[in-house]
N, C-alpha and C. Protein backbone atom coordinates (compact mmCIF):
# COMPACT_ATOMS: atom_id res chain seq x y z
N UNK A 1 0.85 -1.18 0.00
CA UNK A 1 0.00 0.00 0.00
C UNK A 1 0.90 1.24 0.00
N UNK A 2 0.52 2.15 -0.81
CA UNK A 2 1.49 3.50 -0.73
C UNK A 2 0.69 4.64 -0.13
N UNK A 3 1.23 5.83 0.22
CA UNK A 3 1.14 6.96 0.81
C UNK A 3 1.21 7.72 0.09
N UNK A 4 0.64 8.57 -0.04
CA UNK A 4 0.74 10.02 -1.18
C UNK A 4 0.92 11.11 0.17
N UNK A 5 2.20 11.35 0.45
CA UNK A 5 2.44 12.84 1.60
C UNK A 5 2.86 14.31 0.73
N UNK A 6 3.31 15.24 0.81
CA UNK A 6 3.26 16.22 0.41
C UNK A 6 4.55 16.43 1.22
N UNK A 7 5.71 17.04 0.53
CA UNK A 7 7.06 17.90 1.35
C UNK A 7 6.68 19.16 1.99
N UNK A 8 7.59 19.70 2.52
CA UNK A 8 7.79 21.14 2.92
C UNK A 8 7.85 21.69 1.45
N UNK A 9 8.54 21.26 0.30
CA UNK A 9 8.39 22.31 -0.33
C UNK A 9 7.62 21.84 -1.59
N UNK A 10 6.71 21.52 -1.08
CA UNK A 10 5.24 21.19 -1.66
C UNK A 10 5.05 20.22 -2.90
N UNK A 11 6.25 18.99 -3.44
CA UNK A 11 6.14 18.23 -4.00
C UNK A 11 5.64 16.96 -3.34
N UNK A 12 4.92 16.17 -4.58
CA UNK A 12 4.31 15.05 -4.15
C UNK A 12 5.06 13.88 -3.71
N UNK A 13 5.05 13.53 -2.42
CA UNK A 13 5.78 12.21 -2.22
C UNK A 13 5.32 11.05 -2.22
N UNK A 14 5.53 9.53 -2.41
CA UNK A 14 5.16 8.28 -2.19
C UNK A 14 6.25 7.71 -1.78
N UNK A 15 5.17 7.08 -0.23
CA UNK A 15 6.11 6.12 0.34
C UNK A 15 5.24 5.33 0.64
N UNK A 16 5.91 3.49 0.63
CA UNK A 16 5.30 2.74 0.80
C UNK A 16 5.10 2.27 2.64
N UNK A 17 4.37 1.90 2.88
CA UNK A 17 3.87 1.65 3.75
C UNK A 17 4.77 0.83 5.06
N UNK A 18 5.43 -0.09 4.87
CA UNK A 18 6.47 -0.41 5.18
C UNK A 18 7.68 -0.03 5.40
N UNK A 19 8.33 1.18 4.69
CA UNK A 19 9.50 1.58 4.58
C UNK A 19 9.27 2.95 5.38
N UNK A 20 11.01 3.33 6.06
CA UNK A 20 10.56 4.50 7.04
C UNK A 20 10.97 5.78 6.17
N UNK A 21 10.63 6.51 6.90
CA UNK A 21 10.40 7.85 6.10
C UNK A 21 10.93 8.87 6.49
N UNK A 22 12.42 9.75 6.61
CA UNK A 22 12.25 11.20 7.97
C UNK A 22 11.28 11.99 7.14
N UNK A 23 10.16 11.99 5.95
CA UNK A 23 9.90 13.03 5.36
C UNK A 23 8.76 13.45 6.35
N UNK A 24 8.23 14.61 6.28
CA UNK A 24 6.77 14.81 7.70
C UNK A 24 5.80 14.97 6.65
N UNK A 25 4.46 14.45 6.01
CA UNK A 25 3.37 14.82 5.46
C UNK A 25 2.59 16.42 6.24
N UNK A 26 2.76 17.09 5.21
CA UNK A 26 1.89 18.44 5.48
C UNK A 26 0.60 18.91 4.55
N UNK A 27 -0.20 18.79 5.39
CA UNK A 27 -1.59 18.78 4.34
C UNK A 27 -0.57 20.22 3.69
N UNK A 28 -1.89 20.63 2.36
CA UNK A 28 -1.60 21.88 1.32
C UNK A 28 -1.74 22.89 1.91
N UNK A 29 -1.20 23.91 1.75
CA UNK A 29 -1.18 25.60 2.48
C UNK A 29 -3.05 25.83 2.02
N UNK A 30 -3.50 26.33 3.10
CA UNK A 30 -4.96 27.57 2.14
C UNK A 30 -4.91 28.56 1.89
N UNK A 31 -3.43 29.37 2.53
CA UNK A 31 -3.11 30.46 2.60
C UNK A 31 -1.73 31.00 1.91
N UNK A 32 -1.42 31.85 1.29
CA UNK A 32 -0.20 32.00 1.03
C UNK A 32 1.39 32.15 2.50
N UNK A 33 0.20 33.06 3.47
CA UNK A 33 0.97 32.91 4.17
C UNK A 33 1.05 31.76 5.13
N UNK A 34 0.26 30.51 4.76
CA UNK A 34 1.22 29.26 5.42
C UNK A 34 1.63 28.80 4.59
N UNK A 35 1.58 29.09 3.69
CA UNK A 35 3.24 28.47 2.74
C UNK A 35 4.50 28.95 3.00
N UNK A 36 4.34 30.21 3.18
CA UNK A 36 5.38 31.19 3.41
C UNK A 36 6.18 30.37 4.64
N UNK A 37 5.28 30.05 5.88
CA UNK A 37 5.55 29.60 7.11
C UNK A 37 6.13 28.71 7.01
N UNK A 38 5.40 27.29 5.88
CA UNK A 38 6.18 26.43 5.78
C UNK A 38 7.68 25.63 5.28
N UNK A 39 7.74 27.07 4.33
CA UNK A 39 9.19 27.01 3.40
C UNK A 39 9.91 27.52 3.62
N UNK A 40 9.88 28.75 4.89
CA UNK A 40 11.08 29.46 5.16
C UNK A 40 12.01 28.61 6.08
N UNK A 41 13.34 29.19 5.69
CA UNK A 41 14.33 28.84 6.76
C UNK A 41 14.16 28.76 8.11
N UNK A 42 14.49 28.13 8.88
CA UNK A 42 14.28 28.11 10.35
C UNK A 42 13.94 29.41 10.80
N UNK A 43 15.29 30.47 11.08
CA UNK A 43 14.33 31.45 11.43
C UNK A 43 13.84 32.51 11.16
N UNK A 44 14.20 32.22 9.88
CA UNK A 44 12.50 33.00 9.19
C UNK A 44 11.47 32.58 9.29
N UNK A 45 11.19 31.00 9.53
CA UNK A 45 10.41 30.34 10.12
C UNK A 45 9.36 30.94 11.01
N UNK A 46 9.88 31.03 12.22
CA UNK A 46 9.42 31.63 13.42
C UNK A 46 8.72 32.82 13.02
N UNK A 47 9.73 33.58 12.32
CA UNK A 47 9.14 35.12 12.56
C UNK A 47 7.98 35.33 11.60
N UNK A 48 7.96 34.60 10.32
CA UNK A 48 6.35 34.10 9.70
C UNK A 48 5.71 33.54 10.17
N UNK A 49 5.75 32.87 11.09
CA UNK A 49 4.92 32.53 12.10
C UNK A 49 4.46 33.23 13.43
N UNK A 50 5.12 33.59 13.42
CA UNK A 50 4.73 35.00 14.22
C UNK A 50 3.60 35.66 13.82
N UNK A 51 4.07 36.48 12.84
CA UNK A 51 3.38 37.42 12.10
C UNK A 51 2.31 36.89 11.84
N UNK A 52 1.82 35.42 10.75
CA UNK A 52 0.72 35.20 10.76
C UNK A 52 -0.41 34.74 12.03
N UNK A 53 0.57 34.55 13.45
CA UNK A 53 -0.23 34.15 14.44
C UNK A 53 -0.68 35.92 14.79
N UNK A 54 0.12 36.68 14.67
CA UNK A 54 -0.73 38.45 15.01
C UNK A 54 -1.45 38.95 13.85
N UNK A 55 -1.31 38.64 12.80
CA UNK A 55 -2.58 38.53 11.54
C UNK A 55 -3.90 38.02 12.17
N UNK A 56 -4.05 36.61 12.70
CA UNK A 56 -4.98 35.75 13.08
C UNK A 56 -5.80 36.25 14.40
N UNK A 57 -4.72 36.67 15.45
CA UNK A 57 -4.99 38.04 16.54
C UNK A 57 -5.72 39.08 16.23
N UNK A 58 -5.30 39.77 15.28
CA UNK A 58 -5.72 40.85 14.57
C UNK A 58 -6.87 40.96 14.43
N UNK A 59 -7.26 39.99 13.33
CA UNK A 59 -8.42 39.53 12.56
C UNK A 59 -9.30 39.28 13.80
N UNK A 60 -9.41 38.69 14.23
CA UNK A 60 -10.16 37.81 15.89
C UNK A 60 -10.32 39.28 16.44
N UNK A 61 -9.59 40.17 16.79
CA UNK A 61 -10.05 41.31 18.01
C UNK A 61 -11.03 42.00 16.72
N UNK A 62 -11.09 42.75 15.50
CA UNK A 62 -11.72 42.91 14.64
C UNK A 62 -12.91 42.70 14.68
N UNK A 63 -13.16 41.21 14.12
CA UNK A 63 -14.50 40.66 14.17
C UNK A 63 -15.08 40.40 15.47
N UNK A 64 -14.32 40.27 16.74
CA UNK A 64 -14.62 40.61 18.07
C UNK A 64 -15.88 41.85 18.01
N UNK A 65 -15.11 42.62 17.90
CA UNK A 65 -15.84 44.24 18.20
C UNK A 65 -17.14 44.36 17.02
N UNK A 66 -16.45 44.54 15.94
CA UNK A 66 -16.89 44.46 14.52
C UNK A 66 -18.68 43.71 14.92
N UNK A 67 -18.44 42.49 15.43
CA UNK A 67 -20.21 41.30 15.11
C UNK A 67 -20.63 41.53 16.82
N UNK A 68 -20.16 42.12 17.24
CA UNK A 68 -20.92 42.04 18.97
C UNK A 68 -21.86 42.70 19.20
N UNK A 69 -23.10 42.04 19.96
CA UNK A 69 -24.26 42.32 19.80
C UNK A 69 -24.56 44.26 20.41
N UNK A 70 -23.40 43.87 21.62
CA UNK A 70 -23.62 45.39 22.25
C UNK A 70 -23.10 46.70 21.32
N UNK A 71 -21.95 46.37 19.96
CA UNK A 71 -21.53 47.32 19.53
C UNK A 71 -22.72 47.62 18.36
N UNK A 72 -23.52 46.83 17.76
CA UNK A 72 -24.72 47.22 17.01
C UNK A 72 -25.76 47.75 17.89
N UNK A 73 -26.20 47.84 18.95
CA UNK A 73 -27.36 48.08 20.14
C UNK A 73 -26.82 49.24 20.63
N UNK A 74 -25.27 49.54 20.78
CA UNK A 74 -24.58 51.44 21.28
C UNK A 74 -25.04 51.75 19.66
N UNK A 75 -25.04 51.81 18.44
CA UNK A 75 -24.93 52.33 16.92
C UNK A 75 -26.59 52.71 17.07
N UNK A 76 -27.42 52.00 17.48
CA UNK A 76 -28.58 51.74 17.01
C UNK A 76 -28.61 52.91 17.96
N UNK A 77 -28.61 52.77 19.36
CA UNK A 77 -28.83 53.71 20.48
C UNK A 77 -28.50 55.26 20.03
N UNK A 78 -27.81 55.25 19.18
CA UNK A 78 -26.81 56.97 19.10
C UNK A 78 -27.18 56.91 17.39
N UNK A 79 -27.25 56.27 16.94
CA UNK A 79 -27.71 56.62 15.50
C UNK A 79 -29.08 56.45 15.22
N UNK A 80 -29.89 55.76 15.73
CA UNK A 80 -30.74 55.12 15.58
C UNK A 80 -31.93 56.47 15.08
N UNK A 81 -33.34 56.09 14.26
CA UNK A 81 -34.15 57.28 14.25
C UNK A 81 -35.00 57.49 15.51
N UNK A 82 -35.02 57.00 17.00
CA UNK A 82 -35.57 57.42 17.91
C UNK A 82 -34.40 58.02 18.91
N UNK A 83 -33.56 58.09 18.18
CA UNK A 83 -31.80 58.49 19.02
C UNK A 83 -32.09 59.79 19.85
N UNK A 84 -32.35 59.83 20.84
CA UNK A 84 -32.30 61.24 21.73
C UNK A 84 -31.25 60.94 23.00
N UNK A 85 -30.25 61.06 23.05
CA UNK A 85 -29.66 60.21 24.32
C UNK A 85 -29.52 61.49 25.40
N UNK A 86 -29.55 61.50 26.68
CA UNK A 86 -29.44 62.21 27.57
C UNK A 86 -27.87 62.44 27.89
N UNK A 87 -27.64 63.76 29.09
CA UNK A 87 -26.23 63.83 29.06
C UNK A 87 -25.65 62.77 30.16
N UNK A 88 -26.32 61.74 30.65
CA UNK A 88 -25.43 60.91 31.50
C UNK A 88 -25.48 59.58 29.92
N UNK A 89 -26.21 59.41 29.33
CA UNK A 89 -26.33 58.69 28.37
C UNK A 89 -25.10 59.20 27.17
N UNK A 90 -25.13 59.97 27.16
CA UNK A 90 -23.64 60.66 26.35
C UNK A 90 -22.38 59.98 27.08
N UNK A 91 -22.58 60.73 28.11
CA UNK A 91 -21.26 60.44 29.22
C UNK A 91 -20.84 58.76 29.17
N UNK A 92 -21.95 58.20 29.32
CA UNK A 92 -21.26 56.72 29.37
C UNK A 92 -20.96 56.25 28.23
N UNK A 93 -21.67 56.82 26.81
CA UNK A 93 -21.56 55.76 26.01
C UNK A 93 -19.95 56.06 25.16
N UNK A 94 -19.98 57.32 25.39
CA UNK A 94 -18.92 57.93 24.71
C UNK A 94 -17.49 57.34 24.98
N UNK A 95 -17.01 56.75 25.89
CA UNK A 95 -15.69 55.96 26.19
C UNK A 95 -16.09 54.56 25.64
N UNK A 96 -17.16 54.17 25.40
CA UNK A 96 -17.78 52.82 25.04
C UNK A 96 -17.38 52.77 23.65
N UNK A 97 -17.89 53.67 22.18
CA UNK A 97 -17.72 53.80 21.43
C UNK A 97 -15.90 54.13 20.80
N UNK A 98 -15.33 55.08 21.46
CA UNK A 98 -13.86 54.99 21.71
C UNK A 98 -13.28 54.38 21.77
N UNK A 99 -13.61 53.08 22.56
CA UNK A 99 -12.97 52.16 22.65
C UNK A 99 -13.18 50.97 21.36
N UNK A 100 -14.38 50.51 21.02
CA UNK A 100 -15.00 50.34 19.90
C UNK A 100 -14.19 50.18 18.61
N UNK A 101 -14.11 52.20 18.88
CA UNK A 101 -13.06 52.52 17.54
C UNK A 101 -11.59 52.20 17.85
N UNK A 102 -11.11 52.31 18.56
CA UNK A 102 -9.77 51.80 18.81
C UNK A 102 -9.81 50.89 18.50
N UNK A 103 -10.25 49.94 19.27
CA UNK A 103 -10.21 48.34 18.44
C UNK A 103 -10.22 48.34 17.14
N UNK A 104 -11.04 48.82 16.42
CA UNK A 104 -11.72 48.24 14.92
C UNK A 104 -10.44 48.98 14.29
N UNK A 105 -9.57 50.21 14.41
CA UNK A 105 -8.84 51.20 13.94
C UNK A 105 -7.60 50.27 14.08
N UNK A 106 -7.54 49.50 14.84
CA UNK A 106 -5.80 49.57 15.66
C UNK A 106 -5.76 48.05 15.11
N UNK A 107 -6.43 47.39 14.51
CA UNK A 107 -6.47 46.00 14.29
C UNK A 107 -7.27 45.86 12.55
N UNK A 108 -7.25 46.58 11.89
CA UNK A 108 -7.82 46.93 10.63
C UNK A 108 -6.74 46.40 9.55
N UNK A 109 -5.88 45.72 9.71
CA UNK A 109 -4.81 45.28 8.32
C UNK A 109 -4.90 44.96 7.40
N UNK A 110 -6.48 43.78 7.19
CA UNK A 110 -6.86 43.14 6.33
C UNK A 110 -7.80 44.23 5.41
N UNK A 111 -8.94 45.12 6.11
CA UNK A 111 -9.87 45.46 5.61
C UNK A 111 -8.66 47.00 4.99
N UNK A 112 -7.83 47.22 5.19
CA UNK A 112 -7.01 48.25 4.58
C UNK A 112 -6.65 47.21 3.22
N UNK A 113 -5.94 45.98 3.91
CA UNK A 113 -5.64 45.65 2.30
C UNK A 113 -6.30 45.35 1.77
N UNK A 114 -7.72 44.68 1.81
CA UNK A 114 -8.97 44.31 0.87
C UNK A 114 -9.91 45.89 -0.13
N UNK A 115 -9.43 46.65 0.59
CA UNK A 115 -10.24 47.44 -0.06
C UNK A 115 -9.58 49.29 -0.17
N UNK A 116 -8.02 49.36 0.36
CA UNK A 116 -7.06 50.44 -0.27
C UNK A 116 -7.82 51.54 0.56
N UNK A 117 -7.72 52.45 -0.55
CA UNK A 117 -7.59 53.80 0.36
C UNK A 117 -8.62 54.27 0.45
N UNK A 118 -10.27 53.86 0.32
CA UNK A 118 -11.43 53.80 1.06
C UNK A 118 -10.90 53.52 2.52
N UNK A 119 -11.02 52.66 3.12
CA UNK A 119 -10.75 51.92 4.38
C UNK A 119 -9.47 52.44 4.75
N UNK A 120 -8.14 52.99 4.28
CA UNK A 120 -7.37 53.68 4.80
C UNK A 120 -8.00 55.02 5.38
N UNK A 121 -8.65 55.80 4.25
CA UNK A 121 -8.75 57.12 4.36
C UNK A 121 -10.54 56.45 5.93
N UNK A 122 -10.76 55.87 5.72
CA UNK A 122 -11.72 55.48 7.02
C UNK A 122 -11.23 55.39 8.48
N UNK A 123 -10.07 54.45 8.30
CA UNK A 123 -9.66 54.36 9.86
C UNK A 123 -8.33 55.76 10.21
N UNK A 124 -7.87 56.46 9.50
CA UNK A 124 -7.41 57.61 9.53
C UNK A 124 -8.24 58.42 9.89
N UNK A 125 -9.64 58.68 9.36
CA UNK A 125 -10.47 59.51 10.19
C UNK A 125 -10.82 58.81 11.67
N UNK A 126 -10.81 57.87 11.60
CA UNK A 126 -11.23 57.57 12.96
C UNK A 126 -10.07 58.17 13.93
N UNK A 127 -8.41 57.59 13.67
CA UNK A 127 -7.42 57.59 14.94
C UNK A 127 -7.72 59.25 14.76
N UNK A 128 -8.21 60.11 13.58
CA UNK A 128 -7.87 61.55 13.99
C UNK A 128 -9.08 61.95 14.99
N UNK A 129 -10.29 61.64 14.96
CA UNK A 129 -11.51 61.20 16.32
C UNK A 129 -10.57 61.34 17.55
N UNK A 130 -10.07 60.28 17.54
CA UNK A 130 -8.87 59.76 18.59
C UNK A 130 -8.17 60.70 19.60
N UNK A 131 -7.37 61.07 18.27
CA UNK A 131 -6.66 61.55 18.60
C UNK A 131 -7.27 63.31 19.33
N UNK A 132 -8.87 63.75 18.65
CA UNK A 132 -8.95 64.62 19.03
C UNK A 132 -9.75 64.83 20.25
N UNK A 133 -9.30 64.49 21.42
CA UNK A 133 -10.22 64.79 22.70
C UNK A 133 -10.20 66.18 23.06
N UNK A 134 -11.32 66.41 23.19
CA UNK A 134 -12.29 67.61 23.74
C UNK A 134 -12.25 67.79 25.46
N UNK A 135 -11.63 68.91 25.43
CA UNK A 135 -11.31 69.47 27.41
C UNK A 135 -12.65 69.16 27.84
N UNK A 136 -13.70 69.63 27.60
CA UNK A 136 -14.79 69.62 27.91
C UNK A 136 -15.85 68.01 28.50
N UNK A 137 -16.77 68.11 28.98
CA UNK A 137 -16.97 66.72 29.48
C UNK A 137 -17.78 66.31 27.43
N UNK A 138 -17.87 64.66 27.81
CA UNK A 138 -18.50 64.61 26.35
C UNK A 138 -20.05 65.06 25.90
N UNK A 139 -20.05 65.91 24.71
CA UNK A 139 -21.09 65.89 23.95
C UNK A 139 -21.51 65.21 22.68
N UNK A 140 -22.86 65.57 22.49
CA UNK A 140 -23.47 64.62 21.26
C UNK A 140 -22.74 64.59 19.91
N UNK A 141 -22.14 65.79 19.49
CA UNK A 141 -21.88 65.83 18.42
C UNK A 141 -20.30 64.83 18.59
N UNK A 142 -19.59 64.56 19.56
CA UNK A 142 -18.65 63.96 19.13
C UNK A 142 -19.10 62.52 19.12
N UNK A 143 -19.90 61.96 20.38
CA UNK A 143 -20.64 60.82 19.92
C UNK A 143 -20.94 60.33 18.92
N UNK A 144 -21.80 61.49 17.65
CA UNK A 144 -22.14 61.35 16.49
C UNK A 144 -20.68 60.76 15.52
N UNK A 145 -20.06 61.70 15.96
CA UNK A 145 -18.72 61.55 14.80
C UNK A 145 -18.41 60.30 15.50
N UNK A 146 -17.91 59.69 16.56
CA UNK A 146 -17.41 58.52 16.36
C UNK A 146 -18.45 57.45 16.46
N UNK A 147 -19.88 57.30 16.56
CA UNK A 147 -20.67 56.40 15.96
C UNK A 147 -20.51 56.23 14.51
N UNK A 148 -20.39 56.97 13.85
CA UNK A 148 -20.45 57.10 12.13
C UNK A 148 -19.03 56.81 11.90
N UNK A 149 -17.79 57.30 12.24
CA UNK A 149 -16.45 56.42 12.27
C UNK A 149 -16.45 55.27 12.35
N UNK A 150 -17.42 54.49 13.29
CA UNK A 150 -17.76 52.96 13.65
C UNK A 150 -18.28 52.23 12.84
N UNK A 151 -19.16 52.87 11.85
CA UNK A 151 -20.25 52.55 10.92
C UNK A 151 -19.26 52.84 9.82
N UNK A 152 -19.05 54.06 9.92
CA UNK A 152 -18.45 53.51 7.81
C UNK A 152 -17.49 52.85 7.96
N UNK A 153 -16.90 52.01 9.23
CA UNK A 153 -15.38 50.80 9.50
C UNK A 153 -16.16 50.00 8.88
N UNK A 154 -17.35 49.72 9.96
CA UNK A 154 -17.95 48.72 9.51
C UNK A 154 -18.81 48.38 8.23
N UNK A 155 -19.16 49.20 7.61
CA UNK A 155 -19.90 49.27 6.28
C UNK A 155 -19.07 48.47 5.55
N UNK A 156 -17.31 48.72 5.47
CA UNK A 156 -16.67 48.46 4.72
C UNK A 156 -16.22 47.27 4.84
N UNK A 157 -16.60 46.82 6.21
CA UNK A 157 -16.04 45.31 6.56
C UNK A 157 -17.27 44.23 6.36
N UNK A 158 -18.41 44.86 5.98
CA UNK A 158 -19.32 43.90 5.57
C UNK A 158 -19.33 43.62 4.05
N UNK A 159 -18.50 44.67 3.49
CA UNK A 159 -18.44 44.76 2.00
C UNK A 159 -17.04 43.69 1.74
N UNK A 160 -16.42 42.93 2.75
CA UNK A 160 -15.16 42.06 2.38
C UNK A 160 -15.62 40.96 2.47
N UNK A 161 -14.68 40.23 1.86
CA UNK A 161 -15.04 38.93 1.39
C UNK A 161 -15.08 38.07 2.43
């Protein structure tokens, strides 16, 4: 009986069943970057592996924030057409949403490269949100701006594949 395994550097091997082997069978890459992982030198090795394990991080805190029920229910709350929020209702939600955007901003790699300088020029407005805190305690209108920072992230991340 023979074996059909696959190398590290992705040719087809057969070995028979009986006979020993140092070769290791590696199913096929799905990704370019586990090919990458799998063919580099030792330690380049690692450090593509690295990288794609903080890609995979990335992606995960993203769709974290991105599909959670409470970050559509704060959007709905502050955007919504019965949206009147009060000023302790400001006050709380406003570090809620901030944070929101940080996440979706600070972990955005993929949806920058899927879709260029839409989604660049998107999470650039957001860190400038960010970056711009107001002396003052929070009001609606900045709420507004970073609910809608949140929304066109996300508009664009429902538009990826």
């Amino acid at each position: 009986m023979s074996v059909s395994m696959i190398s590290p550097s992705g040719t087809r091997l057969a070995a028979s069943e009986g006979a020993a082997s140092n070769t290791l069978a590696f199913p096929s890459p799905l990704n370019a970057a586990a090919a990458r992982v799998r063919i580099a030198p030792t330690g380049a090795r690692e450090q593509a592996y690295g990288h794609l394990l903080n890609r995979l991080y990335e992606s995960a805190r993203f769709t974290a924030a991105a599909e959670a029920e409470e970050t559509e229910a704060l959007l709905e709350d502050v955007l919504g057409q019965a949206a009147a929020p009060d000023r302790a209702q400001i006050a709380a939600w406003t570090p809620r949403l901030e944070a929101v955007l940080q996440i979706l901003c600070g972990n955005s790699g993929r949806l920058v490269q899927l879709h260029g300088s839409e989604a660049t020029a998107a999470v650039q407005h957001g860190l400038a949100l960010l970056k711009d805190v107001p002396a003052a305690a929070p009001n609606l209108g900045r709420l507004r701006r970073l609910a809608h920072a949140v929304s066109a992230i996300l508009d664009l991340a429902g538009d990826a594949p």
